[in-house]
C-alpha atoms as a PDB file:
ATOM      1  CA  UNK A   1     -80.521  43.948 140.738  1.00  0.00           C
ATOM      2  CA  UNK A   2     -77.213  44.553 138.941  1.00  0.00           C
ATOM      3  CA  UNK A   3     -75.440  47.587 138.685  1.00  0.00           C
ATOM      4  CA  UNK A   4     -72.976  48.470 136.098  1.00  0.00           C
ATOM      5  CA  UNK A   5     -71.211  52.113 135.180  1.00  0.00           C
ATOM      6  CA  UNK A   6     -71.127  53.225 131.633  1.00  0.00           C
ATOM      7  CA  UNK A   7     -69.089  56.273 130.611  1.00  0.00           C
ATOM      8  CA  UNK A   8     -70.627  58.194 127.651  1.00  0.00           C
ATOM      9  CA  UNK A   9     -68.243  58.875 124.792  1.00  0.00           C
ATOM     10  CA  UNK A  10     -67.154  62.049 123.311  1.00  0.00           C
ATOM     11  CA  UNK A  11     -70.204  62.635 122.155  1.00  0.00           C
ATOM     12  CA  UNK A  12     -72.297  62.315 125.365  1.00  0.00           C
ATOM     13  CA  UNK A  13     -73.904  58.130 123.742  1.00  0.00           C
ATOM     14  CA  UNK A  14     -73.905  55.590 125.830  1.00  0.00           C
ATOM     15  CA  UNK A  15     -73.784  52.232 124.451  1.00  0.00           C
ATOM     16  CA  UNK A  16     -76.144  49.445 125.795  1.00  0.00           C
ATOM     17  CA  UNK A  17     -74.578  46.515 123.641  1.00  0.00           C
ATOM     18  CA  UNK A  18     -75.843  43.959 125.369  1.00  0.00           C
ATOM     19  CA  UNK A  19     -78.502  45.113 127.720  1.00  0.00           C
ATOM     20  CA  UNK A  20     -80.681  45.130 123.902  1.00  0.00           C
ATOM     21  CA  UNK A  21     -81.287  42.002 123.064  1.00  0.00           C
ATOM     22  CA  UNK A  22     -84.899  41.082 121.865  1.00  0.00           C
ATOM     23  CA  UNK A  23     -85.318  45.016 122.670  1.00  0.00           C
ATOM     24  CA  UNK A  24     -86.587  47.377 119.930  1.00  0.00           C
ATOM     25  CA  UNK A  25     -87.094  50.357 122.009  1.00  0.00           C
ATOM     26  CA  UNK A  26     -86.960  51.555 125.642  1.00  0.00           C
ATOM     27  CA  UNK A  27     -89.382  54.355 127.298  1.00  0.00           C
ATOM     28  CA  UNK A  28     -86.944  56.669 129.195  1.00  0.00           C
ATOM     29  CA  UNK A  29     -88.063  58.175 133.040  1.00  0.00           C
ATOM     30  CA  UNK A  30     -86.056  60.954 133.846  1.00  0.00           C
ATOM     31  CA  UNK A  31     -86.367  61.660 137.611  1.00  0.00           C
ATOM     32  CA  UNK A  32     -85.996  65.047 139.521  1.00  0.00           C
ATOM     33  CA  UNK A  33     -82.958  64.562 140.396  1.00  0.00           C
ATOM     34  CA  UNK A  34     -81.896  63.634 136.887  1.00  0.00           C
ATOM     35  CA  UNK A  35     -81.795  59.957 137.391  1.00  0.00           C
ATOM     36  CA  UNK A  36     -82.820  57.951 134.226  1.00  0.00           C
ATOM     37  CA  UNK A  37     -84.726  55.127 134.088  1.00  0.00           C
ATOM     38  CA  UNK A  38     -84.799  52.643 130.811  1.00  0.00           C
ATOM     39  CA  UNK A  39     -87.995  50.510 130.525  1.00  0.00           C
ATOM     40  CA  UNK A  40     -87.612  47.989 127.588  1.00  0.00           C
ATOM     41  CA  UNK A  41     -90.180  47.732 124.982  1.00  0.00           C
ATOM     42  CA  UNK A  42     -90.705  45.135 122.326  1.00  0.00           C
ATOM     43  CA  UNK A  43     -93.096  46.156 119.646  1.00  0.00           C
ATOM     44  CA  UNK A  44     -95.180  43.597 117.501  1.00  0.00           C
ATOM     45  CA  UNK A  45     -95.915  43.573 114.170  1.00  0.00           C
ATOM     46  CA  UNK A  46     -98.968  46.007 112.883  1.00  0.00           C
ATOM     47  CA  UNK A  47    -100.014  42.736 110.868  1.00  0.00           C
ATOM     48  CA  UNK A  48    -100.027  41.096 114.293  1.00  0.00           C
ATOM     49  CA  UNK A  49    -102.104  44.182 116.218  1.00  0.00           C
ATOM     50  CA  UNK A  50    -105.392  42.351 116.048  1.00  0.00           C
ATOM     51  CA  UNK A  51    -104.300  39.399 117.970  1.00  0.00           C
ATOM     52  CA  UNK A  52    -103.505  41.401 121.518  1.00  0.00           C
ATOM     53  CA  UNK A  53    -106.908  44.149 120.173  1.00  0.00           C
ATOM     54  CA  UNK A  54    -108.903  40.588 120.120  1.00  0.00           C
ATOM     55  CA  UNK A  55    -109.290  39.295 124.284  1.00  0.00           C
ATOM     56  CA  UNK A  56    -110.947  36.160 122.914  1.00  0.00           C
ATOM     57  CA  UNK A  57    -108.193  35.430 120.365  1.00  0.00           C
ATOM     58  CA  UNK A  58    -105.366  36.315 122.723  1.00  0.00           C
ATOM     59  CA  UNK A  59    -106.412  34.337 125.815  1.00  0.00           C
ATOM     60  CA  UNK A  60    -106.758  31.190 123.396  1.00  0.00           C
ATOM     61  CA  UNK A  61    -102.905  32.204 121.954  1.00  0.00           C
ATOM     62  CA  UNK A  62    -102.095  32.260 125.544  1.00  0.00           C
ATOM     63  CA  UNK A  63    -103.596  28.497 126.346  1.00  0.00           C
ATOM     64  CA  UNK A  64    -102.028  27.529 123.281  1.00  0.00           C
ATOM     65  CA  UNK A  65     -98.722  28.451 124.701  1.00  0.00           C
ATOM     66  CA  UNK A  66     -99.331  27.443 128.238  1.00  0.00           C
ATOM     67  CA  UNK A  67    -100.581  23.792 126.781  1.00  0.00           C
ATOM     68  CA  UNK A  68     -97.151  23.627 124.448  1.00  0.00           C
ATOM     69  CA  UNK A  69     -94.856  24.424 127.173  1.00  0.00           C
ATOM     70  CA  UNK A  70     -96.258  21.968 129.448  1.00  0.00           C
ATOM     71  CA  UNK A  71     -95.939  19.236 126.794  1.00  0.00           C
ATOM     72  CA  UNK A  72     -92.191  19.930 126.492  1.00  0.00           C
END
């Protein structure tokens, strides 16, 4: 695991820059002794909801995938 330091600036933000990519959110831990912990989230599309709310439909996406990536 990597650890870097980031100093907050005057007004107490912290800039991830590059620790976001393909990130639209994280889900923040904060731990009793006041550690933080950032868990990355990627949200999807609402028009794209029914796909992952569909097990059928999302296991064949999956083999779909799995099939394409060993044809490459």
């Amino acid at each position: 695991m990597e650890e870097v330091i980031l100093r907050p600036d005057s007004k107490g933000r912290i800039n991830l820059g590059e620790f976001l990519q393909g990130v639209s959110s994280y889900r923040v831990c904060i731990g009793e002794n006041g550690s933080l912990t950032l868990n990355p989230y990627l949200e999807i599309p609402f028009t794209e909801k029914w796909i992952f709310e569909n097990k059928e439909i999302l296991e064949k996406v999956k083999q779909q995938f799995k099939q394409e990536e060993k044809a490459a």
